[in-house]
Protein backbone atom coordinates (compact mmCIF):
# COMPACT_ATOMS: atom_id res chain seq x y z
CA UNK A 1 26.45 21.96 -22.16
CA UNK A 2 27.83 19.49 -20.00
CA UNK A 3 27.20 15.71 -20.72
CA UNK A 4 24.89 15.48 -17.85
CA UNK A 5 22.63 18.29 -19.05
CA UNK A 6 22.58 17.13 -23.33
CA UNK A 7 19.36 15.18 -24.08
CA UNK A 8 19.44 11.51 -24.30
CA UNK A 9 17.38 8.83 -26.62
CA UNK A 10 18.50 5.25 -26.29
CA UNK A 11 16.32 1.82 -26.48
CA UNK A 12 15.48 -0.98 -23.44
CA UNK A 13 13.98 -3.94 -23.51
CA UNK A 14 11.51 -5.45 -21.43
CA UNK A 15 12.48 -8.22 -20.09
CA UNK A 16 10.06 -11.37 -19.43
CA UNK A 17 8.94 -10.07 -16.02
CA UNK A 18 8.04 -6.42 -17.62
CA UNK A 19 11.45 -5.47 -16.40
CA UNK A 20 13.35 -2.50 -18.09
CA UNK A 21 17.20 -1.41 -17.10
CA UNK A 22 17.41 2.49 -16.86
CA UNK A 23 20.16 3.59 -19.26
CA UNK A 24 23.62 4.81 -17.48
CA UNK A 25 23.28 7.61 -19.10
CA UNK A 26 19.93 8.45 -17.62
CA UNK A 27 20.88 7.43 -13.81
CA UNK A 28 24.06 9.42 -13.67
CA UNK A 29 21.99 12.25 -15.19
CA UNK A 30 19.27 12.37 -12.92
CA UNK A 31 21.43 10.79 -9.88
CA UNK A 32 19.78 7.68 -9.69
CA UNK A 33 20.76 4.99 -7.13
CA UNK A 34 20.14 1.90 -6.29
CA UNK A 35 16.91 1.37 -3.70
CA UNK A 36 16.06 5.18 -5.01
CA UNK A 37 12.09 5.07 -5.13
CA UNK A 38 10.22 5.96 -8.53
CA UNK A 39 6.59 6.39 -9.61
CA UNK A 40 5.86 5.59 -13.08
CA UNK A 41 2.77 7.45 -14.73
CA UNK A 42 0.91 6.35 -17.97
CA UNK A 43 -1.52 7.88 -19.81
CA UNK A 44 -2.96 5.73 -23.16
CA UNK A 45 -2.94 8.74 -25.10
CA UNK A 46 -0.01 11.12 -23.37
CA UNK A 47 2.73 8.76 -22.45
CA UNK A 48 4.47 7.36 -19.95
CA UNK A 49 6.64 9.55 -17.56
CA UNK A 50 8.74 8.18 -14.75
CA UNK A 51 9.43 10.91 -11.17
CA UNK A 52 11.17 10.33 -8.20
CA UNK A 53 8.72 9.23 -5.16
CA UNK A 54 10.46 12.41 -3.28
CA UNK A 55 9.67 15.23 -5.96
CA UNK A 56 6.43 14.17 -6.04
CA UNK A 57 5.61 14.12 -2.59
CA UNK A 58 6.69 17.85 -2.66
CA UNK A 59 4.74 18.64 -5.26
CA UNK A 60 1.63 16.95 -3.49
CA UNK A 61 3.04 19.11 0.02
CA UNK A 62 2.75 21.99 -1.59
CA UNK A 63 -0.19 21.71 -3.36
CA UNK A 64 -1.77 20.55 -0.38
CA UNK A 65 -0.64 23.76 1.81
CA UNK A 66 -2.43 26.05 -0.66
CA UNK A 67 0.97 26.51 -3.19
CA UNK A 68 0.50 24.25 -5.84
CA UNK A 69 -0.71 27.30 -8.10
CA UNK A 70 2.19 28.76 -8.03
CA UNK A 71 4.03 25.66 -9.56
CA UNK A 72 1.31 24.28 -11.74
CA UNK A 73 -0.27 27.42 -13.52
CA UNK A 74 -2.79 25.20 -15.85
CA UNK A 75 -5.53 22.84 -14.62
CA UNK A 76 -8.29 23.51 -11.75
CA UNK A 77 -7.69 23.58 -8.40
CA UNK A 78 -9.91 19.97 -8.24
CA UNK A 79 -7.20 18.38 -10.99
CA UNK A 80 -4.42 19.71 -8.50
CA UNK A 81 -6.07 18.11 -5.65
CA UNK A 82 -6.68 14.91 -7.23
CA UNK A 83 -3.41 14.68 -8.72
CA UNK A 84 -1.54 15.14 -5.38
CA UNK A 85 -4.56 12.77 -3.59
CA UNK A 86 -3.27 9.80 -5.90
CA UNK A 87 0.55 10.86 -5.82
CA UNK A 88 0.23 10.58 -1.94
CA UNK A 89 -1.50 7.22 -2.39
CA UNK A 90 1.32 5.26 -4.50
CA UNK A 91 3.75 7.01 -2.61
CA UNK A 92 2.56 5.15 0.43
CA UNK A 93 2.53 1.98 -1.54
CA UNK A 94 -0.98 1.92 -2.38
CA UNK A 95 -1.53 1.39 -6.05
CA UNK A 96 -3.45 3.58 -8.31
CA UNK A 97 -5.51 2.65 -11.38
CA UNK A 98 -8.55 4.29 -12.01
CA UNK A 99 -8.10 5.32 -15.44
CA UNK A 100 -7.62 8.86 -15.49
């Protein structure tokens, strides 16, 4: 396995402003740059996960243009549509809280 593809675990800190710094590691694995656009999702009970604006916005397309079955088999077709209704939203810098 190549040392871009082997799992990685490391700590940040937050700086004062809620700042983190990705880890090296985890740019050059995932080919993060500099002015490269990222939503961050969090869920009090399921986590925190971080996506790239773009790869969401695809997902979103496609579930949109009646395809997001075939790359999210779980959930209802309402979840899928809500999901990709709020990706589109932060993606156009709109900010979503609402709970869920």
């Amino acid at each position: 396995m190549s040392k871009n593809h082997m799992p990685y675990m490391g700590t940040v800190k937050v700086g004062a402003k809620g700042q983190i710094v990705i880890p090296k590691e985890i740019r050059e694995m995932f080919d993060i740059n500099p002015g490269d656009s990222l939503i961050i999702m969090a869920h009090p009970k399921k986590g925190i996960g971080i996506e790239r604006k773009s790869t969401l916005l695809k997902l979103s397309e496609a579930i949109f243009s009646g395809r997001g079955r075939e790359l999210l088999e779980n959930g209802t077709d309402e979840d899928m549509y809500d999901f990709a209704r709020k990706v589109t939203k932060v993606a156009k810098g709109g900010e979503e809280n609402d709970g869920d």
